[in-house]
N, C-alpha and C. Protein backbone atom coordinates (compact mmCIF):
# COMPACT_ATOMS: atom_id res chain seq x y z
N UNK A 1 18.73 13.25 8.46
CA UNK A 1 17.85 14.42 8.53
C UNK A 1 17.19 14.71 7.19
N UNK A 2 17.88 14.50 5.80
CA UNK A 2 17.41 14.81 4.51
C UNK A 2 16.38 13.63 4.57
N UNK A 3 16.18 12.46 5.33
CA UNK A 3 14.63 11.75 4.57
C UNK A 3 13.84 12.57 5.76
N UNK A 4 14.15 13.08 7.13
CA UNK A 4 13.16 13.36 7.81
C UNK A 4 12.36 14.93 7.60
N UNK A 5 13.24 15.35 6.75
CA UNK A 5 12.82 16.80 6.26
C UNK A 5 12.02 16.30 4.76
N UNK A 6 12.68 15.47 4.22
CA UNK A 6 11.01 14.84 3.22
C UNK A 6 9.99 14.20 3.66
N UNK A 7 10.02 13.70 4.06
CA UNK A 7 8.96 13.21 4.84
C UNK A 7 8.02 14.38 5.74
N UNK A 8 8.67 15.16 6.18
CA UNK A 8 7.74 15.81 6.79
C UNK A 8 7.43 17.10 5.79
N UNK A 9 7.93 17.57 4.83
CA UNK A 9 6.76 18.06 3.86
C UNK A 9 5.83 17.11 3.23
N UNK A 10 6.03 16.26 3.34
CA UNK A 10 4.59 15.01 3.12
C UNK A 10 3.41 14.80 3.40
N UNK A 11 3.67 15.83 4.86
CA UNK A 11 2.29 15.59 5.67
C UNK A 11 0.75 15.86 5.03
N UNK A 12 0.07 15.43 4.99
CA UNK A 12 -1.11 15.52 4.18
C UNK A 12 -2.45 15.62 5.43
N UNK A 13 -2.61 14.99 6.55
CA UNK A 13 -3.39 15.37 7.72
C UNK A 13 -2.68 14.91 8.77
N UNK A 14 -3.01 15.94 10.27
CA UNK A 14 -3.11 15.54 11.17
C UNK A 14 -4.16 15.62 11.99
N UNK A 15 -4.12 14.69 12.91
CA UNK A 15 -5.40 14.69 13.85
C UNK A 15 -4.80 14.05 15.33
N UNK A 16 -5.71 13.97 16.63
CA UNK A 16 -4.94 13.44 17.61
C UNK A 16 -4.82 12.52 17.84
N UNK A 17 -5.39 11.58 16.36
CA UNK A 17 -5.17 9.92 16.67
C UNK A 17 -4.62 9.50 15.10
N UNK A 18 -4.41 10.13 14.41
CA UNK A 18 -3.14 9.61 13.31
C UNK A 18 -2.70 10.52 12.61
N UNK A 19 -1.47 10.72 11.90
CA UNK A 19 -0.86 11.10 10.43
C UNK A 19 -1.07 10.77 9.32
N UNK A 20 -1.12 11.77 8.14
CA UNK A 20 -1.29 10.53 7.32
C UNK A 20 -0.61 11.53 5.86
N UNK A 21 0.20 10.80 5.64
CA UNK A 21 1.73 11.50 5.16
C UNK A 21 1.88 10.64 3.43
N UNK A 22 2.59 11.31 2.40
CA UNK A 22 2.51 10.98 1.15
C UNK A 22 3.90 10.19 1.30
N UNK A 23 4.10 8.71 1.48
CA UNK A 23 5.12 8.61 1.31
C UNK A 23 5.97 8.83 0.09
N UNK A 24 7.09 9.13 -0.08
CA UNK A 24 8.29 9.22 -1.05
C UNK A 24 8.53 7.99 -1.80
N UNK A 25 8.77 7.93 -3.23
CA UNK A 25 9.15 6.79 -3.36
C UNK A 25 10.34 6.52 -3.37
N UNK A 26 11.03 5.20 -2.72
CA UNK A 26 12.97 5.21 -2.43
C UNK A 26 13.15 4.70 -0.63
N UNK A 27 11.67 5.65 -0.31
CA UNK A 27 12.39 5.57 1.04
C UNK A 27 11.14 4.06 1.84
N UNK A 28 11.77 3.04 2.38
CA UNK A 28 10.93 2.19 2.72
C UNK A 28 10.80 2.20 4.18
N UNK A 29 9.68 1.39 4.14
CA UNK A 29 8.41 1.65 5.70
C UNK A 29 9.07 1.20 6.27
N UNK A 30 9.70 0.01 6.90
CA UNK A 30 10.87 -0.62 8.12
C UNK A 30 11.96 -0.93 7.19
N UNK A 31 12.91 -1.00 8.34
CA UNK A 31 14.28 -1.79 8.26
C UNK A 31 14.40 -2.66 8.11
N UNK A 32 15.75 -2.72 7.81
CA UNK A 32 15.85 -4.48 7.50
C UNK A 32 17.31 -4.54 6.55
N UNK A 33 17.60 -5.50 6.17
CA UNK A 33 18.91 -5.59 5.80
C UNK A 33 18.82 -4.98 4.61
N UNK A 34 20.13 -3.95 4.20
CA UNK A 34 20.14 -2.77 2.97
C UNK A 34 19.75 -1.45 2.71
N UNK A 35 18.66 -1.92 4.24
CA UNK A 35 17.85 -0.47 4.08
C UNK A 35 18.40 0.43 5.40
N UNK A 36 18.67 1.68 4.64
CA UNK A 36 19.71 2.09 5.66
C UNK A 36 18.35 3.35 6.34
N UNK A 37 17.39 3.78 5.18
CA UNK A 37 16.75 4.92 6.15
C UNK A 37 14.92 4.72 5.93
N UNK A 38 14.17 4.65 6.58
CA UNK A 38 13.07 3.94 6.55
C UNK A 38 12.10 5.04 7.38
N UNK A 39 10.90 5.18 6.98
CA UNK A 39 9.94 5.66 7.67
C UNK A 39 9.79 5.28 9.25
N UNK A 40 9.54 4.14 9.30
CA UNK A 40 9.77 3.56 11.04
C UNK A 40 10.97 4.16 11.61
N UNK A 41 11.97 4.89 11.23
CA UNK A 41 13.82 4.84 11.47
C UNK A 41 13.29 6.95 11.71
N UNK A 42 12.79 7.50 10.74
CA UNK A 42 12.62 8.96 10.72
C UNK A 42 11.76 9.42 11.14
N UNK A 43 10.24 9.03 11.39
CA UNK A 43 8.98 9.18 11.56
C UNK A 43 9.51 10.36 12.79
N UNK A 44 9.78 10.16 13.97
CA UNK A 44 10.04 10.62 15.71
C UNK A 44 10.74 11.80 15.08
N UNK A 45 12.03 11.83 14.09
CA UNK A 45 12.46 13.04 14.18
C UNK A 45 11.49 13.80 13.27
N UNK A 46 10.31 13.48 11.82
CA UNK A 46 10.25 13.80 11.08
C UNK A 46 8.86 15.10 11.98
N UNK A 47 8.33 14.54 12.86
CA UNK A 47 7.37 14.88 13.37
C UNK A 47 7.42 15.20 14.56
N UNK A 48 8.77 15.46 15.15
CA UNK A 48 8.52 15.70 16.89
C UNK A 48 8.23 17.20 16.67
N UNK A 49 7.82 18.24 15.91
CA UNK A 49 7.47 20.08 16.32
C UNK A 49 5.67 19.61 16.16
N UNK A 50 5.25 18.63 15.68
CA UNK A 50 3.77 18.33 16.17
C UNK A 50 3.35 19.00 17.56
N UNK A 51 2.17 19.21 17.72
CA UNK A 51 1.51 19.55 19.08
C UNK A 51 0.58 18.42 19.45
N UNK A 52 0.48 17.30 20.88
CA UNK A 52 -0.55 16.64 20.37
C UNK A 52 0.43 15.50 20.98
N UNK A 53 0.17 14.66 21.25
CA UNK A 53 0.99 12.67 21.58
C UNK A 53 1.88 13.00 20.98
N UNK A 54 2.94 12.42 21.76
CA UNK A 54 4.39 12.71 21.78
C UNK A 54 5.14 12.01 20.49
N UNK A 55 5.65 12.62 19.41
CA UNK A 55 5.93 11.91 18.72
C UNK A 55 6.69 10.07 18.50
N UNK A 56 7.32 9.90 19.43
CA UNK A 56 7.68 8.60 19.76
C UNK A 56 6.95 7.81 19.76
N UNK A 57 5.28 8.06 19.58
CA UNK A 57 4.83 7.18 20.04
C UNK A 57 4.03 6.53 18.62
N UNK A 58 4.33 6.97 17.47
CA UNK A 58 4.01 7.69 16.54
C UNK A 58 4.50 5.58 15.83
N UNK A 59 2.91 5.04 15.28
CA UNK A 59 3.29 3.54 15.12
C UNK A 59 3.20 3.09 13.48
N UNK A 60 3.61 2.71 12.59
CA UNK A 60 3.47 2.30 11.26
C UNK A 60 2.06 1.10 11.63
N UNK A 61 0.90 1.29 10.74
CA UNK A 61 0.15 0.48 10.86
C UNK A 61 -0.09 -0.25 9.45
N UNK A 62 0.28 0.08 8.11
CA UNK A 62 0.40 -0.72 7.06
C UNK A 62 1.96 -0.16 6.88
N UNK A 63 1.67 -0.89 4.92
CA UNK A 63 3.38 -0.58 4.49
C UNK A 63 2.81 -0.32 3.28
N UNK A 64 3.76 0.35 2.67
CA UNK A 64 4.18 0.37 0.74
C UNK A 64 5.43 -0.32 0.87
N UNK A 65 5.35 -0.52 -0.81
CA UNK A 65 6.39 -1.19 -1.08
C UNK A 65 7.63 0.16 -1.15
N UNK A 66 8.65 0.07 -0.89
CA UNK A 66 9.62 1.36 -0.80
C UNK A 66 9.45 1.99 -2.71
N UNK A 67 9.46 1.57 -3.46
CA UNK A 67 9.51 2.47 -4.85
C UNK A 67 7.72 3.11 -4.42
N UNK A 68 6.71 3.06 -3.75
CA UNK A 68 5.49 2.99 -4.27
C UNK A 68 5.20 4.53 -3.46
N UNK A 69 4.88 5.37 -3.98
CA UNK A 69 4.23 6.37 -3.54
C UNK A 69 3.21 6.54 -3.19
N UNK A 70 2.61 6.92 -2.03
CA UNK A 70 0.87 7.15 -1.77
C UNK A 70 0.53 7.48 -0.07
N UNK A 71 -0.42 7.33 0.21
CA UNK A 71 -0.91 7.78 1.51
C UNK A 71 -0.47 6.70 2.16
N UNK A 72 -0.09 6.91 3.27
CA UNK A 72 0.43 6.37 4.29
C UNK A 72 0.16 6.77 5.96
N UNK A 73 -0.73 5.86 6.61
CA UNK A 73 -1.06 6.46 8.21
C UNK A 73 -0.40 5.98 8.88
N UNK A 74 -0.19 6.92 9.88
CA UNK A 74 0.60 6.18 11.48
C UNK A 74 -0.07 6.88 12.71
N UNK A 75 -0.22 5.45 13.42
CA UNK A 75 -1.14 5.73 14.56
C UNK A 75 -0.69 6.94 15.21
N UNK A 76 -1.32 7.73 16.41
CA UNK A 76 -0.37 8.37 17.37
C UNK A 76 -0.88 8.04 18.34
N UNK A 77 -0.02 6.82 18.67
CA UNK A 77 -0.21 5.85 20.26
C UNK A 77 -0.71 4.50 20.00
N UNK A 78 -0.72 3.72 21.45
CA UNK A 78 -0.88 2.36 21.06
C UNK A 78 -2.94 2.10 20.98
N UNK A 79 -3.52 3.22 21.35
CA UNK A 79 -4.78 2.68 20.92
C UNK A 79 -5.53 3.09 19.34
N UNK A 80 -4.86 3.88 19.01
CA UNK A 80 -5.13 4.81 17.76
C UNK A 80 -4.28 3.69 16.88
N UNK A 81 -3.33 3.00 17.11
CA UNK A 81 -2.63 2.02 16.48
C UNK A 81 -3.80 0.24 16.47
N UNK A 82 -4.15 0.34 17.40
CA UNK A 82 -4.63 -1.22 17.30
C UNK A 82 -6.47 -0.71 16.86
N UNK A 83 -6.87 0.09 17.02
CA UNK A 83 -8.02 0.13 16.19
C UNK A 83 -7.88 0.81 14.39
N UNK A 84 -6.71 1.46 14.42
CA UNK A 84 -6.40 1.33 12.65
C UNK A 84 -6.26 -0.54 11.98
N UNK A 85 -5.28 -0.90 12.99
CA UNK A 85 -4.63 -2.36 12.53
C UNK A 85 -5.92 -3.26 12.92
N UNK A 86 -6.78 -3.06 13.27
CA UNK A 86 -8.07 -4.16 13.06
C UNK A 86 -8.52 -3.60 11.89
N UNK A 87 -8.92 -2.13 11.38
CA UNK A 87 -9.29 -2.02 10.21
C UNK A 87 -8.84 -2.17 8.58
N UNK A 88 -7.66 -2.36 9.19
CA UNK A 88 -6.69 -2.61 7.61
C UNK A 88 -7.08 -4.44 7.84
N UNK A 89 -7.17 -4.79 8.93
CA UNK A 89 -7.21 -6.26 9.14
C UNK A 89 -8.63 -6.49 8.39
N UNK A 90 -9.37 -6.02 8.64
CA UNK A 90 -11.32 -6.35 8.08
C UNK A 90 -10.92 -6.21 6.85
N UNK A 91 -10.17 -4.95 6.45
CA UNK A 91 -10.71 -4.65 4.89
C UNK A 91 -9.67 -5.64 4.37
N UNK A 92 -8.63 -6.71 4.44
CA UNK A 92 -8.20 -7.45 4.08
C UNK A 92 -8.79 -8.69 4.04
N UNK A 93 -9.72 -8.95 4.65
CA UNK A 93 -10.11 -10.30 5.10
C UNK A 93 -9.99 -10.63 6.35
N UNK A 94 -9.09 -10.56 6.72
CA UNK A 94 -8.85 -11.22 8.11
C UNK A 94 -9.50 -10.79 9.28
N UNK A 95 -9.34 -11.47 10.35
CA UNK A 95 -10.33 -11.67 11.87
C UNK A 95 -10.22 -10.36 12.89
N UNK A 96 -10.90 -10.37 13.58
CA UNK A 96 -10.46 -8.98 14.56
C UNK A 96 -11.52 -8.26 14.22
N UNK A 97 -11.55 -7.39 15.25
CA UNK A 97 -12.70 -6.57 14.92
C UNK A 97 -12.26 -5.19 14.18
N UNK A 98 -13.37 -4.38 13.90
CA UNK A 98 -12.90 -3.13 12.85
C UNK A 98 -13.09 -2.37 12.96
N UNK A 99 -13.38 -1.60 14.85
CA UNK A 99 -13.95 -0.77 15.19
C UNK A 99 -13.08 0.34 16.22
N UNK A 100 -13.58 1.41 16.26
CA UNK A 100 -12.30 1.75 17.16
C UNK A 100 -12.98 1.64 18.35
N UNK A 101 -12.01 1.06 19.71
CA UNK A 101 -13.09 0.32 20.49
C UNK A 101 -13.80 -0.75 20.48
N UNK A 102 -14.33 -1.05 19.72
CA UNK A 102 -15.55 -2.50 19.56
C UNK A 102 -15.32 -2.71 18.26
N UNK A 103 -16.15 -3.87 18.40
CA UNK A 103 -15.92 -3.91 16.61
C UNK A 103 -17.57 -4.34 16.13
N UNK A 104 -18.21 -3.78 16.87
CA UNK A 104 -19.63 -2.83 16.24
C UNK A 104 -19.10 -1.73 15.84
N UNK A 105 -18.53 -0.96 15.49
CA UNK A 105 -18.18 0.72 15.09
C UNK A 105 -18.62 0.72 13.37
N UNK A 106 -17.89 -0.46 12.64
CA UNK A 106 -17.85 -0.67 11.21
C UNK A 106 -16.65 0.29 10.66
N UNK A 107 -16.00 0.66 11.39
CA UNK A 107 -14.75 1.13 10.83
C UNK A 107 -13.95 0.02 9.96
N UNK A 108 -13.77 0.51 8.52
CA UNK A 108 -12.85 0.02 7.60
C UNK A 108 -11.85 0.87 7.14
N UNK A 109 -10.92 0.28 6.38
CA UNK A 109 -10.21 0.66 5.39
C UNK A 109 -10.68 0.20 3.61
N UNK A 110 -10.73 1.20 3.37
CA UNK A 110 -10.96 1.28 1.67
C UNK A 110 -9.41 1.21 0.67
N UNK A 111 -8.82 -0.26 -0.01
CA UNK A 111 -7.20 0.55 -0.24
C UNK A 111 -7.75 0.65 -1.91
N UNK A 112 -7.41 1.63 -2.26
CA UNK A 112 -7.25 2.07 -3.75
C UNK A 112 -5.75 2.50 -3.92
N UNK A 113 -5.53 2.18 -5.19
CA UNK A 113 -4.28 2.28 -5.86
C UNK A 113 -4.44 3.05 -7.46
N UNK A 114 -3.49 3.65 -8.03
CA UNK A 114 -3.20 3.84 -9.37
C UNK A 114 -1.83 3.40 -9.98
N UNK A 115 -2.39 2.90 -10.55
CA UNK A 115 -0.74 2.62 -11.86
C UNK A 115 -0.74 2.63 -12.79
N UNK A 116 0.13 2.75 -14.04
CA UNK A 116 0.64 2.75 -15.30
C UNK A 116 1.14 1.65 -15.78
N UNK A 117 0.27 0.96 -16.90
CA UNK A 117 1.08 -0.03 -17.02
C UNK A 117 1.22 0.01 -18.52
N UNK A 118 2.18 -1.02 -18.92
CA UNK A 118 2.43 -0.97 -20.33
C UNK A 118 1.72 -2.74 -20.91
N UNK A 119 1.18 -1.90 -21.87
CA UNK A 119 0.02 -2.80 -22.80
C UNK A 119 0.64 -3.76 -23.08
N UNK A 120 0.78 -5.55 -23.48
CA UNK A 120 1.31 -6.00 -24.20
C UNK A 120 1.11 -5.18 -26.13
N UNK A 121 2.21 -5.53 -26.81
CA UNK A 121 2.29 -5.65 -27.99
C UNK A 121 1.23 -6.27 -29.01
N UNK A 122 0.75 -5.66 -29.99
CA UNK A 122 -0.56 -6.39 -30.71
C UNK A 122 -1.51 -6.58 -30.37
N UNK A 123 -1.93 -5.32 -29.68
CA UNK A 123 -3.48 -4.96 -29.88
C UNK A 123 -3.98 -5.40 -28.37
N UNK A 124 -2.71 -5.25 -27.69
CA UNK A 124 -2.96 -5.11 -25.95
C UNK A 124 -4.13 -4.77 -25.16
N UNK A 125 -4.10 -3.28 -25.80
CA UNK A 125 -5.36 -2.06 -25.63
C UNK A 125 -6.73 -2.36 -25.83
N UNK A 126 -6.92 -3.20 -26.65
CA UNK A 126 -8.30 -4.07 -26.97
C UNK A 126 -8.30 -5.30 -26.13
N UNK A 127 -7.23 -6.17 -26.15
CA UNK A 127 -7.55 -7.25 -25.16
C UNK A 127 -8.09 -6.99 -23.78
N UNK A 128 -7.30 -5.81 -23.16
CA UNK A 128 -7.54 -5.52 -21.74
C UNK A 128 -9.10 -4.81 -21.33
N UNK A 129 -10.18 -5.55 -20.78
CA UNK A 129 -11.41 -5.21 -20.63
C UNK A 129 -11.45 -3.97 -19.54
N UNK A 130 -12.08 -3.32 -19.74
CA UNK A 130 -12.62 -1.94 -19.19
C UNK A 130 -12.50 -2.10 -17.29
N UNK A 131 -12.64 -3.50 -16.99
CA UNK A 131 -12.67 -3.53 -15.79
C UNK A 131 -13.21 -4.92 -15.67
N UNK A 132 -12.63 -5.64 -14.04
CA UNK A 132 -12.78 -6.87 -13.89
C UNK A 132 -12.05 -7.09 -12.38
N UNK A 133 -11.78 -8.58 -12.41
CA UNK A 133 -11.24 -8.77 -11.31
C UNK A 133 -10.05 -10.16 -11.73
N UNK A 134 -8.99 -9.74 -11.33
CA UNK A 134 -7.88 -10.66 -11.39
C UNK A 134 -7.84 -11.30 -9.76
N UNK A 135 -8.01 -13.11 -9.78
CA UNK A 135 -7.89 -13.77 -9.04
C UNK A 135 -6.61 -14.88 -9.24
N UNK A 136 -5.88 -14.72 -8.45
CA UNK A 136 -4.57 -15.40 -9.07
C UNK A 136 -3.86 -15.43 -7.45
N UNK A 137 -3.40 -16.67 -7.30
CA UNK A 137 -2.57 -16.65 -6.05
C UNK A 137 -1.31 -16.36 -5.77
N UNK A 138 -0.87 -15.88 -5.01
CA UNK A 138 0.56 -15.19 -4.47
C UNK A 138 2.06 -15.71 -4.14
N UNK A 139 2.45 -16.07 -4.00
CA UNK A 139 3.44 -16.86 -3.42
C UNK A 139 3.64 -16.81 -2.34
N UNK A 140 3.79 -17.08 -1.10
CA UNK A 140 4.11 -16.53 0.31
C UNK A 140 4.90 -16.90 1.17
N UNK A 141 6.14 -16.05 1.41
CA UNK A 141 7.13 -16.02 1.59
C UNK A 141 8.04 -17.45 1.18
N UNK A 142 8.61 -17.86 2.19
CA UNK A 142 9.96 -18.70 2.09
C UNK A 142 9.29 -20.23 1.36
N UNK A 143 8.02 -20.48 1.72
CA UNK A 143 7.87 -21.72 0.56
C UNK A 143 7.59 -21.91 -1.08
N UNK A 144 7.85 -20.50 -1.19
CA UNK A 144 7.44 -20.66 -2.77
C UNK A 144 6.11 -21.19 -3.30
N UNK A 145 6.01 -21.55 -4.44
CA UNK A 145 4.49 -21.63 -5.24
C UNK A 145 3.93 -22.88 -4.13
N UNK A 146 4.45 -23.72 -3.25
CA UNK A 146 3.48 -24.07 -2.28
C UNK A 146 3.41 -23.68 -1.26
N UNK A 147 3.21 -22.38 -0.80
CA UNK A 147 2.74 -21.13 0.09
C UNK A 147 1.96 -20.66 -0.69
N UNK A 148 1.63 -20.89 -1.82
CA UNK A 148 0.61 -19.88 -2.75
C UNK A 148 -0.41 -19.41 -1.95
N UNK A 149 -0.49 -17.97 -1.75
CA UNK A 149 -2.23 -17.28 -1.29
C UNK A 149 -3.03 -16.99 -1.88
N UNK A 150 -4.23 -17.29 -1.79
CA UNK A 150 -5.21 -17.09 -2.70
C UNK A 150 -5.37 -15.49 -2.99
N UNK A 151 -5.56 -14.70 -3.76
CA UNK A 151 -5.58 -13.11 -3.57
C UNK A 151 -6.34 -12.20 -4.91
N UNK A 152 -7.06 -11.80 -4.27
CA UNK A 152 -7.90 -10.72 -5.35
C UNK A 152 -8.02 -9.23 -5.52
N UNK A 153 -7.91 -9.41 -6.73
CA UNK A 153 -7.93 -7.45 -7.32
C UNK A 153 -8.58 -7.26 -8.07
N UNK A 154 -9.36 -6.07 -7.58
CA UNK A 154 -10.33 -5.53 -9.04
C UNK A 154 -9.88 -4.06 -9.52
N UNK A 155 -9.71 -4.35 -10.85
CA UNK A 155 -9.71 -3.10 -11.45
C UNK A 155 -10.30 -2.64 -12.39
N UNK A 156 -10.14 -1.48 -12.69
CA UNK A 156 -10.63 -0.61 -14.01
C UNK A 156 -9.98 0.19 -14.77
N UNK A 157 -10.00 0.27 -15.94
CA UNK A 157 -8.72 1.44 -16.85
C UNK A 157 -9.77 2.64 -16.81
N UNK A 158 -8.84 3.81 -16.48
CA UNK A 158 -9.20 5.00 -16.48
C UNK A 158 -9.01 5.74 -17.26
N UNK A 159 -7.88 5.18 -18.19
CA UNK A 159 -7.23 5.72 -19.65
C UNK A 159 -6.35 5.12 -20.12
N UNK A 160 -6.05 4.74 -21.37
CA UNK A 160 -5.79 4.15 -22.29
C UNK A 160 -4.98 5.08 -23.66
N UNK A 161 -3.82 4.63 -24.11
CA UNK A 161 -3.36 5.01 -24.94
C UNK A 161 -1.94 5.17 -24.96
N UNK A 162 -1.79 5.22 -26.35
CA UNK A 162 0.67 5.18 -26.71
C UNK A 162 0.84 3.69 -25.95
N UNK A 163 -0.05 2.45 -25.82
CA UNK A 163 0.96 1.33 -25.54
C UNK A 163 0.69 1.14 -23.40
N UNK A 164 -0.16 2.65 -23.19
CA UNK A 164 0.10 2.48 -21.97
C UNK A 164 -1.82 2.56 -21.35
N UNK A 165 -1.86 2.13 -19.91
CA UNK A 165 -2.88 2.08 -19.74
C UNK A 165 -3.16 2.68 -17.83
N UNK A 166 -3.68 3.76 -17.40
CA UNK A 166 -3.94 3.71 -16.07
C UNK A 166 -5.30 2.90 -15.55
N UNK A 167 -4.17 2.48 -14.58
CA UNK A 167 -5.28 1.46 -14.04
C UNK A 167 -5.89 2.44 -12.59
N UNK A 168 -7.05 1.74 -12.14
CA UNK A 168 -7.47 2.32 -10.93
C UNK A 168 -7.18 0.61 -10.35
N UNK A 169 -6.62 0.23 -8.91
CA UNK A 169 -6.58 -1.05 -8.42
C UNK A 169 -7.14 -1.71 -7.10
N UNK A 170 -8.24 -1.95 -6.71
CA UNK A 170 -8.83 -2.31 -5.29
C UNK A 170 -8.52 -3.56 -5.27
N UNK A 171 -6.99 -4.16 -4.03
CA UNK A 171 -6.65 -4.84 -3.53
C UNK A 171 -8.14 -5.61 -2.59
N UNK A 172 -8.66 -6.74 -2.57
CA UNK A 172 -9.61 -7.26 -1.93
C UNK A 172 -8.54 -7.80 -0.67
N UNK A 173 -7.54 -8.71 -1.00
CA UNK A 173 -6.69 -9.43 0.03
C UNK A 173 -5.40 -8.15 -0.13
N UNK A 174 -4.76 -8.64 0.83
CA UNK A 174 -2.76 -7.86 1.25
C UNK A 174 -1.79 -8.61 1.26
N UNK A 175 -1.96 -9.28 0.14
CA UNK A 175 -0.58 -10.05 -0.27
C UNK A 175 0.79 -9.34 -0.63
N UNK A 176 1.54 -9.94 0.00
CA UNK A 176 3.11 -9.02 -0.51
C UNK A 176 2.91 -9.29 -2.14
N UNK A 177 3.22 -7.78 -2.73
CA UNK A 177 3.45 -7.25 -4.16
C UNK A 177 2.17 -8.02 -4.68
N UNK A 178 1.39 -8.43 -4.27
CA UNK A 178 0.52 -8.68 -5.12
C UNK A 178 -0.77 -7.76 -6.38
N UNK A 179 -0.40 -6.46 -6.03
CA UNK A 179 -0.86 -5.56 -7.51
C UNK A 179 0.33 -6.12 -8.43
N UNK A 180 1.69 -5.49 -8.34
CA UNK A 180 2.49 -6.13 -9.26
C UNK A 180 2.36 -7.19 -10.09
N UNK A 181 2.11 -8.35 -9.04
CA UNK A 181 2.04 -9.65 -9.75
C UNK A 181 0.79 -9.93 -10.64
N UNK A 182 -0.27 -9.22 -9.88
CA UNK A 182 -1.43 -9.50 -10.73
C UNK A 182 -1.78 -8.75 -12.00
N UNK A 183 -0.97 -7.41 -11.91
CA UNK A 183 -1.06 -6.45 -13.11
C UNK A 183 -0.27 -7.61 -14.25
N UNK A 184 1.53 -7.88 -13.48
CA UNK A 184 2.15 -8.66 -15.12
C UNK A 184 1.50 -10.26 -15.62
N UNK A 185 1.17 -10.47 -14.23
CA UNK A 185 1.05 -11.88 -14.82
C UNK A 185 -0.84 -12.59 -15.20
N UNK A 186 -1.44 -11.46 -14.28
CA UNK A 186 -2.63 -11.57 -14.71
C UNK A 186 -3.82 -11.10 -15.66
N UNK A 187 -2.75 -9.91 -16.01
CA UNK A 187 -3.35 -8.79 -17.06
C UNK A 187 -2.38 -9.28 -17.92
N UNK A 188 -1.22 -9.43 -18.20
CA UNK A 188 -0.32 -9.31 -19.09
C UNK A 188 -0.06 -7.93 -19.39
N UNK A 189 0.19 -6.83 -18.06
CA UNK A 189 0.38 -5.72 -18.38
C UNK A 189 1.11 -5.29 -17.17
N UNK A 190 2.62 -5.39 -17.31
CA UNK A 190 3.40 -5.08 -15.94
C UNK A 190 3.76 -3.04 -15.69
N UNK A 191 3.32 -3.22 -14.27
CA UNK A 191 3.89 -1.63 -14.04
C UNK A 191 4.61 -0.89 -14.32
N UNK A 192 4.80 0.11 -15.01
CA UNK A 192 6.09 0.74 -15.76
C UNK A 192 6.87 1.01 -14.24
N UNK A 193 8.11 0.68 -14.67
CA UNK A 193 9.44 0.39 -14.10
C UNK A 193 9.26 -0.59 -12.46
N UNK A 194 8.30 -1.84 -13.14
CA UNK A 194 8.14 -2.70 -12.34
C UNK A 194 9.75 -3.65 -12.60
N UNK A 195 10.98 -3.27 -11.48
CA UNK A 195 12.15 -4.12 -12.53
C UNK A 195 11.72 -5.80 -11.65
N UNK A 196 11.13 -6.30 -10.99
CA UNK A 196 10.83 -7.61 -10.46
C UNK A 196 9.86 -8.20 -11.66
N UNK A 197 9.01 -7.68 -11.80
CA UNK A 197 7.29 -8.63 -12.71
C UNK A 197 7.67 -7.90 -14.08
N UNK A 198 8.26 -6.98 -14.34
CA UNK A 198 8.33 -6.22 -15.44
C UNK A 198 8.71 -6.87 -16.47
């Protein structure tokens, strides 16, 4: 009940075809082995005093990584679910249409991100250009560096200073952790309390 009572001061909009809720950071989007309490697991209790589609029906259509805080939608129902998940699908690259209904509509998803990262040492702050695009491939899943995905991010520093730098981050592809990876290993500037790329 304590993640479904956070979670539901989270709520940030409703409407009669999605939620769209600040996730917590700690608490992750599905289950799975370790993870004992998950957005997919609380969502039904977090939201059944809604008025409006029955909370059950209530579908995760992207993810964060469980430490990552930010907006987070869930369909309410299975058609409000498969015309979000074509649009997270377009604005990733991938096939399907991006419309709700058709896919003449031009419905997208836009993903923006912010993070903090820490400068390398010796003059970090000057190396790191105002804005660009890190292209660097991913690893993907169980085959290691030959699963590599091709994957792109553009960013821009929004401020700078003490060693540290906010980034603004537009994911082009949806590679698992791939801001992470591309902030440490492609900037040479890993996310503060990134403990994986850090």
């Amino acid at each position: 009940e304590c993640w479904a009572a956070r979670l539901r001061s989270c709520l940030l909009h409703s409407d009669p075809d999605l939620l769209a809720v600040c996730k917590p950071a700690g608490l992750a989007c599905q289950g799975g082995s370790g993870v004992a309490h998950s957005v997919d697991s609380v969502m039904a209790a977090a939201f059944a005093h809604l008025p409006g589609p029955a909370s059950h029906h209530l579908r995760l259509v992207h993810r964060l990584d469980r430490q990552t805080t930010g907006a987070l939608l869930l369909a309410r129902g299975p058609d409000a679910a498969a015309w979000l998940a074509a649009a997270f699908r377009e604005s990733s690259g991938g096939s399907g249409g991006s419309g709700r209904g058709d896919s003449s509509s031009g419905a997208s998803i836009q993903k923006q991100y912010w993070a903090v990262v820490a400068l390398p040492e010796g003059g970090g702050a000057h190396r790191l250009p105002a804005a660009g695009a890190i292209s660097l491939p991913v690893p993907g899943g169980r085959g290691g560096a030959a699963a590599a995905q091709p994957a792109l991010t553009r960013y821009r520093v929004l401020h700078r200073g003490g060693g540290l730098a906010w980034l603004e981050l537009a994911p082009a592809t949806g590679r698992k952790h791939q801001l992470r990876l591309h902030c440490a290993q492609g900037l040479g500037a890993a996310i503060l309390g990134d403990g994986r790329y850090g």
